[in-house]
Structures are given as structure tokens and as C-alpha cells.
PDB file of N, CA and C in Angstrom:
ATOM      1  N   UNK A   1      63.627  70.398 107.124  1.00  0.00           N
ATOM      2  CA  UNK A   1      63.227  71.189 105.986  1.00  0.00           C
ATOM      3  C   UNK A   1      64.112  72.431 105.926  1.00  0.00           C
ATOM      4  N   UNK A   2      64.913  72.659 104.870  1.00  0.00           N
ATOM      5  CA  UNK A   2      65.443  74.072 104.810  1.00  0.00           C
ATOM      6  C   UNK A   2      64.704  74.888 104.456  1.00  0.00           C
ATOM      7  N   UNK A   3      65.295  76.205 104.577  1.00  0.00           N
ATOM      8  CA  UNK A   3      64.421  77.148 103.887  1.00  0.00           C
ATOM      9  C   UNK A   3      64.789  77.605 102.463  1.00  0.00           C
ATOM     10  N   UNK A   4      63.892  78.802 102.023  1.00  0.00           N
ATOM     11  CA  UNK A   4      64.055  78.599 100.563  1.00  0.00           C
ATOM     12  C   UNK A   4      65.589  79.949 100.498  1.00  0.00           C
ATOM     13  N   UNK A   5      65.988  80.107  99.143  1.00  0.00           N
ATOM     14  CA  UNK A   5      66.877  81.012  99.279  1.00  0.00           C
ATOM     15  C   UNK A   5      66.426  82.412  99.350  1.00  0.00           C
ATOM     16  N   UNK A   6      67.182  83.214 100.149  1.00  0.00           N
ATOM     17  CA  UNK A   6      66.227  84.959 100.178  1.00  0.00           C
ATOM     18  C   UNK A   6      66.594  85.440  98.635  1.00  0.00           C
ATOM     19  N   UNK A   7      65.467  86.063  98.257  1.00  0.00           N
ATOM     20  CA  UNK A   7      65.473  86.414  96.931  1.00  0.00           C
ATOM     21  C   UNK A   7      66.985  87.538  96.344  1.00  0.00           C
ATOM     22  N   UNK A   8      67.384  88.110  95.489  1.00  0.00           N
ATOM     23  CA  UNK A   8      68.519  88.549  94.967  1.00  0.00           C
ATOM     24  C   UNK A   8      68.388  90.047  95.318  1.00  0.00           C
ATOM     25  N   UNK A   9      68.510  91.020  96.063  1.00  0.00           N
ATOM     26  CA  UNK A   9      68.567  91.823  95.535  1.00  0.00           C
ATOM     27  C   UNK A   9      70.170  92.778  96.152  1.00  0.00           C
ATOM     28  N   UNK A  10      69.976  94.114  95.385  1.00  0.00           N
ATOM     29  CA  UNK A  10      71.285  94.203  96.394  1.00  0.00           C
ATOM     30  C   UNK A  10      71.260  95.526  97.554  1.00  0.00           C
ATOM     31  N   UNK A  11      69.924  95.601  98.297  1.00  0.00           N
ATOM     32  CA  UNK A  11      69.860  95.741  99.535  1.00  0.00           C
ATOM     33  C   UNK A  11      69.688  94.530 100.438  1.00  0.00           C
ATOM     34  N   UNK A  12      70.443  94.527 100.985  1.00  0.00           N
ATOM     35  CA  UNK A  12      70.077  93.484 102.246  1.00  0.00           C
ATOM     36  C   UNK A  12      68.707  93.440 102.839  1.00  0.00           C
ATOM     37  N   UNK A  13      68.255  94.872 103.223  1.00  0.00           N
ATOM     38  CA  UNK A  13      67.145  94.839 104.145  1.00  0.00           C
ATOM     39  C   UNK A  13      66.109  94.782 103.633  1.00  0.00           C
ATOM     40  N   UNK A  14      65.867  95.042 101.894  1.00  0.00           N
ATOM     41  CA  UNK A  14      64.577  94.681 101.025  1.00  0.00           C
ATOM     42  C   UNK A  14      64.441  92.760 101.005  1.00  0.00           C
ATOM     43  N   UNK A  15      65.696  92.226 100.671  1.00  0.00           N
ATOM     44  CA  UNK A  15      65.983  90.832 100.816  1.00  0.00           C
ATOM     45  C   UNK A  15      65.407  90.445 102.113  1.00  0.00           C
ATOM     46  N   UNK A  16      65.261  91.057 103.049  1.00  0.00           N
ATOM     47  CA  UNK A  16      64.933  90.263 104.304  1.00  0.00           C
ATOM     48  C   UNK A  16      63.280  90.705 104.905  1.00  0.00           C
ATOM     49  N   UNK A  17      63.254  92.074 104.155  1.00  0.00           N
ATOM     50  CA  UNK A  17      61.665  92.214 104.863  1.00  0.00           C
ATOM     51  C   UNK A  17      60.993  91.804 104.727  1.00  0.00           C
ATOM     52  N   UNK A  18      60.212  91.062 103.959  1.00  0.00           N
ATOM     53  CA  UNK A  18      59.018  89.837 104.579  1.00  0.00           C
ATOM     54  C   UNK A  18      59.653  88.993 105.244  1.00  0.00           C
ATOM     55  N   UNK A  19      60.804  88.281 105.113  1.00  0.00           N
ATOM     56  CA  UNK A  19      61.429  87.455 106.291  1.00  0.00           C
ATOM     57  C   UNK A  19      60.485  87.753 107.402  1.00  0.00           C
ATOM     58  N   UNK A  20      61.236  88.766 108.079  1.00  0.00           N
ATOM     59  CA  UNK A  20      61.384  89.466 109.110  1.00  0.00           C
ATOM     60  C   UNK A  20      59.873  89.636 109.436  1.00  0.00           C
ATOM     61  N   UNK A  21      58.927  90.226 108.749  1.00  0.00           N
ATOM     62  CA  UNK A  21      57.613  90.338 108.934  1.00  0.00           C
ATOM     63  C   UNK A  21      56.978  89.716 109.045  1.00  0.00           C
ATOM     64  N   UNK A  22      57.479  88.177 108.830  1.00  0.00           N
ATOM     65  CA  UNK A  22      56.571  86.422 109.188  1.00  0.00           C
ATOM     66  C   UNK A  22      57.495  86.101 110.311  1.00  0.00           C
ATOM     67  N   UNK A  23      58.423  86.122 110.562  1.00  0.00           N
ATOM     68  CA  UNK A  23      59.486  85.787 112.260  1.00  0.00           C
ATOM     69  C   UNK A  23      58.264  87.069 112.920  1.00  0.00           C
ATOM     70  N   UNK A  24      58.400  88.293 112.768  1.00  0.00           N
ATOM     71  CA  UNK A  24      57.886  88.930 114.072  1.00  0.00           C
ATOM     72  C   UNK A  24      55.916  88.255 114.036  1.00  0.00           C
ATOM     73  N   UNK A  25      55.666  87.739 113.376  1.00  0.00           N
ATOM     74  CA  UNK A  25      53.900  87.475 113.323  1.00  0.00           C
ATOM     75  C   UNK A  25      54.166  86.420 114.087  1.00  0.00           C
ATOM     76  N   UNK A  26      54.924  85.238 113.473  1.00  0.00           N
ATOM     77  CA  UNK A  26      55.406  83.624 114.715  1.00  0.00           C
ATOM     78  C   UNK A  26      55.329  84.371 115.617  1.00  0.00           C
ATOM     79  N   UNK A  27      56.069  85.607 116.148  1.00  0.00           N
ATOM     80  CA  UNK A  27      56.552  85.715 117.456  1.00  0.00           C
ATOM     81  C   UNK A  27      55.514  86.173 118.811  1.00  0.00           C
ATOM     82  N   UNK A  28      54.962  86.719 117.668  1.00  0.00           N
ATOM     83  CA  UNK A  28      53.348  87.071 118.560  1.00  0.00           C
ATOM     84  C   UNK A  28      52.291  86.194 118.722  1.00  0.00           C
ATOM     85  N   UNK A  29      52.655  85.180 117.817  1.00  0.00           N
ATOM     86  CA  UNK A  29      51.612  83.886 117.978  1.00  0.00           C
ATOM     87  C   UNK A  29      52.488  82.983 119.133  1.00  0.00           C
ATOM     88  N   UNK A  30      53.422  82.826 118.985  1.00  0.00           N
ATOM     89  CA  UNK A  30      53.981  82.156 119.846  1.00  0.00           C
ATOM     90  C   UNK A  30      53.726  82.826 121.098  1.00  0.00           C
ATOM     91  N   UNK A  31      53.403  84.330 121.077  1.00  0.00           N
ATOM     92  CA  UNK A  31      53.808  84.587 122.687  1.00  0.00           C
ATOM     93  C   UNK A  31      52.669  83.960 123.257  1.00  0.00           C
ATOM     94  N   UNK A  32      51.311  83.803 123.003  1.00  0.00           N
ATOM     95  CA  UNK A  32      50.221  83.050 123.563  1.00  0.00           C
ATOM     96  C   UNK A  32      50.284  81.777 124.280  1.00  0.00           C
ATOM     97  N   UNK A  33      51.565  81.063 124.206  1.00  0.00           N
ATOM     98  CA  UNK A  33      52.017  79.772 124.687  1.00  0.00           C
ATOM     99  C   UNK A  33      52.281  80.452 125.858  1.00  0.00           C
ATOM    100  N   UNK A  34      53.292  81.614 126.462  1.00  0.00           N
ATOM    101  CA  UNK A  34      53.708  81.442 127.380  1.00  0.00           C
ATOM    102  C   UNK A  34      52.545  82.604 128.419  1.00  0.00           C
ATOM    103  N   UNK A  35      52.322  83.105 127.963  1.00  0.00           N
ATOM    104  CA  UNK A  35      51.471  84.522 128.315  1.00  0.00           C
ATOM    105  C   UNK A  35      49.602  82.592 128.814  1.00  0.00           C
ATOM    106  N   UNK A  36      49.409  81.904 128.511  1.00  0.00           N
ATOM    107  CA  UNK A  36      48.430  80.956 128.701  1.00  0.00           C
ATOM    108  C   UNK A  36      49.046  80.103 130.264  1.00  0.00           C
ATOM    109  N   UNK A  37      50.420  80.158 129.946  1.00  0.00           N
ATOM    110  CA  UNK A  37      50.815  79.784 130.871  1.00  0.00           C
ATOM    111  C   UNK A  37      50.845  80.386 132.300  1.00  0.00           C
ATOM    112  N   UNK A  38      51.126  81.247 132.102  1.00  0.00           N
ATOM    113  CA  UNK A  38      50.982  82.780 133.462  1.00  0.00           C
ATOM    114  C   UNK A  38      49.397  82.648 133.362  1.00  0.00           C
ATOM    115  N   UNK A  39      48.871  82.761 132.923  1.00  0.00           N
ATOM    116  CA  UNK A  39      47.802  82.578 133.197  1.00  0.00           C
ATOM    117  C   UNK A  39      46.858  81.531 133.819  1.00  0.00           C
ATOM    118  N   UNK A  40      47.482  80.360 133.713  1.00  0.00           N
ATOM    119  CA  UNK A  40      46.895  79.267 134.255  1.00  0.00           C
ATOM    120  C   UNK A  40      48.018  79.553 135.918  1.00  0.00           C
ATOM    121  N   UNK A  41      48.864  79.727 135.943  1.00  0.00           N
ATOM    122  CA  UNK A  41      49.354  80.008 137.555  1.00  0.00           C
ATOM    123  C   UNK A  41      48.908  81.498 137.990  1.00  0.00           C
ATOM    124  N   UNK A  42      48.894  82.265 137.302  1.00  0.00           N
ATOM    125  CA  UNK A  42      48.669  84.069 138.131  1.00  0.00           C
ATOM    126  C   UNK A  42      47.948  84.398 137.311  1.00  0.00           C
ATOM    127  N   UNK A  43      46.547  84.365 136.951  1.00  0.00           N
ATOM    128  CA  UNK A  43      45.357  84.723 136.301  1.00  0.00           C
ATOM    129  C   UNK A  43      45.467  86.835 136.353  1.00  0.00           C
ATOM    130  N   UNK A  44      46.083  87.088 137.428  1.00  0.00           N
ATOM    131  CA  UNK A  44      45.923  88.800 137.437  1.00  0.00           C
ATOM    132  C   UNK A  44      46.913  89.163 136.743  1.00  0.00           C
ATOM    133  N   UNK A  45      47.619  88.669 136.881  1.00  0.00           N
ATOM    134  CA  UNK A  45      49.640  88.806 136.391  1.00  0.00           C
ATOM    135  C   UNK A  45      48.821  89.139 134.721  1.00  0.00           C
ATOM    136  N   UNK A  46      48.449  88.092 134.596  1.00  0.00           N
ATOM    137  CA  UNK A  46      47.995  87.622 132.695  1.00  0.00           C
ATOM    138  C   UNK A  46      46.896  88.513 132.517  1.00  0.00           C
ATOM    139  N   UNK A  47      46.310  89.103 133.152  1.00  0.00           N
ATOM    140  CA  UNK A  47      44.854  90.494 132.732  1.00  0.00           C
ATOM    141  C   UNK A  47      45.766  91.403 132.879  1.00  0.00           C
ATOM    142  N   UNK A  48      46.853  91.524 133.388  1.00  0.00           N
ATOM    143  CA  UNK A  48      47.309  92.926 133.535  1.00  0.00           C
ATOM    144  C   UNK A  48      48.829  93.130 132.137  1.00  0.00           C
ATOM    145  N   UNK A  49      49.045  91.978 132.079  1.00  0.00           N
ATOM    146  CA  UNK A  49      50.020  91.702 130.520  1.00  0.00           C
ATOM    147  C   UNK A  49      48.936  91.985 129.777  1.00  0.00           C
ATOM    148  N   UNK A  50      47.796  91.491 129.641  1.00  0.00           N
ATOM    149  CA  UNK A  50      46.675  91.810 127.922  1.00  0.00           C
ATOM    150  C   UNK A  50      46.594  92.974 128.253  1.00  0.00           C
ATOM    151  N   UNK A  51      46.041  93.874 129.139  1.00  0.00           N
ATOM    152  CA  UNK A  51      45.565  95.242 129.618  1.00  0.00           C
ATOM    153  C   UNK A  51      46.616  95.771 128.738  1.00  0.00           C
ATOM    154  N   UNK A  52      47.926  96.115 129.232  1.00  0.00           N
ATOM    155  CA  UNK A  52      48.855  96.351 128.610  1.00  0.00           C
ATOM    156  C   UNK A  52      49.057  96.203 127.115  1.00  0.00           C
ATOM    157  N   UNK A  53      49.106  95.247 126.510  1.00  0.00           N
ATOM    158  CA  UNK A  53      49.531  94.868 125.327  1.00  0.00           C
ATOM    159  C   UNK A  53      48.098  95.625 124.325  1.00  0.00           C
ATOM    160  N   UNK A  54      47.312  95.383 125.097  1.00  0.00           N
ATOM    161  CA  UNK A  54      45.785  96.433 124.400  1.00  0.00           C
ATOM    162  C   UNK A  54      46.083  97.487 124.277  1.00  0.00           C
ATOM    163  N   UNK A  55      46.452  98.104 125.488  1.00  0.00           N
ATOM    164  CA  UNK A  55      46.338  99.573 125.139  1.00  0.00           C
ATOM    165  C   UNK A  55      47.598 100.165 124.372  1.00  0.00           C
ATOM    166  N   UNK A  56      49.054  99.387 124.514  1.00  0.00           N
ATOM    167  CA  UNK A  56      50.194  99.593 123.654  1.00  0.00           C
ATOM    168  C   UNK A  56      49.034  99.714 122.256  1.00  0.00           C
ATOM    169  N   UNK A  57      48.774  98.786 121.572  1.00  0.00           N
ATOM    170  CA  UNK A  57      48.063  98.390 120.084  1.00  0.00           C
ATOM    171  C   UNK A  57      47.357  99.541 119.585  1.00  0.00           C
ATOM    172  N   UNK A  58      46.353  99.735 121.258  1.00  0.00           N
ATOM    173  CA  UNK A  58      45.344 100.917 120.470  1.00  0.00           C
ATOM    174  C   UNK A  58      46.022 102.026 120.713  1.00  0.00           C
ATOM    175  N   UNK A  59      46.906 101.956 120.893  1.00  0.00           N
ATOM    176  CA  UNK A  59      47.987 103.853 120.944  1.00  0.00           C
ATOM    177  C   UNK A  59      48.206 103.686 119.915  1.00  0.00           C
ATOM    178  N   UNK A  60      48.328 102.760 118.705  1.00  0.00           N
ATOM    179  CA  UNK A  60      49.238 102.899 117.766  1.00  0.00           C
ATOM    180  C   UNK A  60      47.947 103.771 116.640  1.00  0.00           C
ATOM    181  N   UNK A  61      48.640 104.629 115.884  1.00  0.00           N
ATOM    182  CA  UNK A  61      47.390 105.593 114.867  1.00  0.00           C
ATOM    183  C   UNK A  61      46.993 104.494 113.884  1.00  0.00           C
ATOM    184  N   UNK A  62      45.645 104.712 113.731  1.00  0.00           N
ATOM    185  CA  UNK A  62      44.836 103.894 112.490  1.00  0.00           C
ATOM    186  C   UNK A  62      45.503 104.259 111.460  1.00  0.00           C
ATOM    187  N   UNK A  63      46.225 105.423 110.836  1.00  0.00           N
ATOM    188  CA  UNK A  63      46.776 105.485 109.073  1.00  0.00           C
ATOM    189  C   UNK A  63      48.136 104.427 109.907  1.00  0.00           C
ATOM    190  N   UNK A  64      48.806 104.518 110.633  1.00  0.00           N
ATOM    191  CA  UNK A  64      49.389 103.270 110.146  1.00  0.00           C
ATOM    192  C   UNK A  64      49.220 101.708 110.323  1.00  0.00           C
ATOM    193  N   UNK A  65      48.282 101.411 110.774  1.00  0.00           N
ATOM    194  CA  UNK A  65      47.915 100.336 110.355  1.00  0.00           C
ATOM    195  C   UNK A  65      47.055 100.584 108.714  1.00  0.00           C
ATOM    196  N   UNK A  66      46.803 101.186 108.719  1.00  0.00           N
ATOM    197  CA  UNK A  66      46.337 101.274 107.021  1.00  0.00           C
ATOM    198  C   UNK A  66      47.552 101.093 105.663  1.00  0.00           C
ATOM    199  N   UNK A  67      48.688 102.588 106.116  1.00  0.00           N
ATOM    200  CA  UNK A  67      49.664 102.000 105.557  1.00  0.00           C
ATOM    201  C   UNK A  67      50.469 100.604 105.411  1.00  0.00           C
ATOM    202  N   UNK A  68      50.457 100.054 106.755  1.00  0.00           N
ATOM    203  CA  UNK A  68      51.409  98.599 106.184  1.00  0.00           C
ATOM    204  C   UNK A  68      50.472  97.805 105.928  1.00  0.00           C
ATOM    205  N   UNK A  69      48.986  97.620 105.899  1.00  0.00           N
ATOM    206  CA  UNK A  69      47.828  96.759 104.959  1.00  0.00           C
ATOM    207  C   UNK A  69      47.735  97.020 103.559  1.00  0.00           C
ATOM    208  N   UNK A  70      48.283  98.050 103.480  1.00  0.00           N
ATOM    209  CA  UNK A  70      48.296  98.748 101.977  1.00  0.00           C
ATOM    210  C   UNK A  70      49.890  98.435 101.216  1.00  0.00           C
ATOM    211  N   UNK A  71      50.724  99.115 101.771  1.00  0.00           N
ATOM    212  CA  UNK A  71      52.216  98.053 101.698  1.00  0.00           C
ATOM    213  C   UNK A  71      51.923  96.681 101.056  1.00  0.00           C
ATOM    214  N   UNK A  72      51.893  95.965 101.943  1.00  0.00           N
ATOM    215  CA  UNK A  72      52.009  94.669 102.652  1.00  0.00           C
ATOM    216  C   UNK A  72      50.701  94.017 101.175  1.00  0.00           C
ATOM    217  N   UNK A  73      50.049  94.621 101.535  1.00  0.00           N
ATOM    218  CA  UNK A  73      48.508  94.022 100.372  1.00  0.00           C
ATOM    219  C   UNK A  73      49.471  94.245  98.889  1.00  0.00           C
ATOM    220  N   UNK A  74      49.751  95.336  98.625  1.00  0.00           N
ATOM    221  CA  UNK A  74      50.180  95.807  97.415  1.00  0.00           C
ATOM    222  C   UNK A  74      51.520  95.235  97.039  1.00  0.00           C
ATOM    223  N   UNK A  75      52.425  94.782  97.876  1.00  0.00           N
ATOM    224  CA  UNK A  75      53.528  94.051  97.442  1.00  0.00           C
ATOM    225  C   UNK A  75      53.214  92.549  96.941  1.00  0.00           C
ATOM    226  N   UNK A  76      52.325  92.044  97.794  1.00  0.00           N
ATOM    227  CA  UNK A  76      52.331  90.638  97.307  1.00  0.00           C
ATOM    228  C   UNK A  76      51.055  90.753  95.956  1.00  0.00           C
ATOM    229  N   UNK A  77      49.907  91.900  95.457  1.00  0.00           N
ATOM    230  CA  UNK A  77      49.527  91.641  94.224  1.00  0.00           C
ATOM    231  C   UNK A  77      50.757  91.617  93.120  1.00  0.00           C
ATOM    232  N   UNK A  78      51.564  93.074  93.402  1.00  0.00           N
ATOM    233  CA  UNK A  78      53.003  93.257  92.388  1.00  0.00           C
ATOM    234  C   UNK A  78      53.476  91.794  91.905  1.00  0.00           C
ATOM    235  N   UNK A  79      53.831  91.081  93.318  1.00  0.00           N
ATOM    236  CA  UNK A  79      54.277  90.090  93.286  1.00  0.00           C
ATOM    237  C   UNK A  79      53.803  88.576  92.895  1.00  0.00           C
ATOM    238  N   UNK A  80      52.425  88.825  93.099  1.00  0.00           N
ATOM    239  CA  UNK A  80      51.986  87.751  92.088  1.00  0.00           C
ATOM    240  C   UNK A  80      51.467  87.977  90.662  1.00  0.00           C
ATOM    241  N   UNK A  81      51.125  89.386  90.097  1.00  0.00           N
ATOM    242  CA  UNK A  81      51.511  89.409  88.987  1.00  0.00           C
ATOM    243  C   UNK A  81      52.390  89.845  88.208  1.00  0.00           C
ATOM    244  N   UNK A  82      53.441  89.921  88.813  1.00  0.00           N
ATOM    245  CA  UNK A  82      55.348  89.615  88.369  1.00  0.00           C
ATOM    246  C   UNK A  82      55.173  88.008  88.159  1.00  0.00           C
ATOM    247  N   UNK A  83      54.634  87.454  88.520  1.00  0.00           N
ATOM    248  CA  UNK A  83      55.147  85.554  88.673  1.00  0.00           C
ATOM    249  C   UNK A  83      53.587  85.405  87.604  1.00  0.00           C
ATOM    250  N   UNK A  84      52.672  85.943  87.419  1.00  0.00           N
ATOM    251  CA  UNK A  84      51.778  85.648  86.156  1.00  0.00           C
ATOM    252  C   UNK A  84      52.590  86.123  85.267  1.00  0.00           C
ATOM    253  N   UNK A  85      52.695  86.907  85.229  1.00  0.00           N
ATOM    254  CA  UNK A  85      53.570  87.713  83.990  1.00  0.00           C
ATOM    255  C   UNK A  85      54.509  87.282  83.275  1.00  0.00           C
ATOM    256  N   UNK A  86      55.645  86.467  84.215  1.00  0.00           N
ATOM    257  CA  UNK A  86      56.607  85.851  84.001  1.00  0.00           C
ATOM    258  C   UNK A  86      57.919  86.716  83.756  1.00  0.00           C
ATOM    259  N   UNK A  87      58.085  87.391  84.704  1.00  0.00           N
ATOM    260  CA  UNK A  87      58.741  88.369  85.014  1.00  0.00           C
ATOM    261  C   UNK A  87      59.488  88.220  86.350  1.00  0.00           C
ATOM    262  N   UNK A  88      58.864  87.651  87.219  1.00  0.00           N
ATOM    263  CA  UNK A  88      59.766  87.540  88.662  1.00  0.00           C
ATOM    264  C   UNK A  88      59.746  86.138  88.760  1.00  0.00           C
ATOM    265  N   UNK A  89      60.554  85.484  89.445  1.00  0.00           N
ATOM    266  CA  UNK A  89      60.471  84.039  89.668  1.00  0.00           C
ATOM    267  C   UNK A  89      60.024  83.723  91.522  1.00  0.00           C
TER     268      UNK A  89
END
């Protein structure tokens, strides 16, 4: 299956950011494959990777997780009513 073409624009890095923002979500879903694995051989190894990865998350400030839900929410309404509209393809 190819993929589809990245849309036109003429920043590069607007062209690629949702890319980029569904590769890094795979990448965190994927890490559960190997992080299950350490865990089934070194059960402490793997409480002390989540320990970690928890408290990285909850350091991060609540307005920005608000901002990129708000971003992120608000680009794809734009974007689906650009494509009702018949305005964006």
C-alpha cells in the first residue's frame, strides 16, 4: 500500500505535521511491544521504565496538553469543513 501524497503547501514543516504527529503516536504504541517484553524477563527493570515514563508525562503542564487538544481538535474541524465546503480537497 503506498501512501497518500503530503498535501501542497509551501512550508515543508506545515506539509509534514500531522505526518509526524501519527509516526510519533505509532511510536508510543509500538513501544508497548518491547517495554511487555522486558517485562515478561525483568518485571522491576519494566516498573521502573513506567515509573519513569509517568512521572516524565505528569511533569509535563496541563495548558499544554490543552493547547495541542485544542490545536489538534481545531485543525481537523477547519479541515473537515474545508472538504464540506468544497474548498480543500
Amino acid at each position: 500500500m503506498t501512501n497518500p501524497p503530503l498535501p501542497a503547501s509551501p512550508r515543508r514543516y506545515v506539509a509534514l505535521a500531522r505526518p509526524t504527529f501519527l509516526y510519533v503516536m505509532y511510536a508510543m504504541i509500538l513501544w508497548a511491544i518491547p517495554l511487555g517484553l522486558i517485562g515478561a524477563v525483568r518485571p522491576a527493570a519494566a516498573r521502573e521504565m513506567i515509573r519513569a515514563m509517568t512521572a516524565y508525562l505528569a511533569g509535563l503542564p496541563e495548558p499544554l496538553y490543552a493547547l495541542f487538544g485544542t490545536a489538534y481538535l481545531g485543525y481537523t474541524v477547519a479541515r473537515q469543513w474545508g472538504k464540506a465546503k468544497g474548498t480543500d480537497q
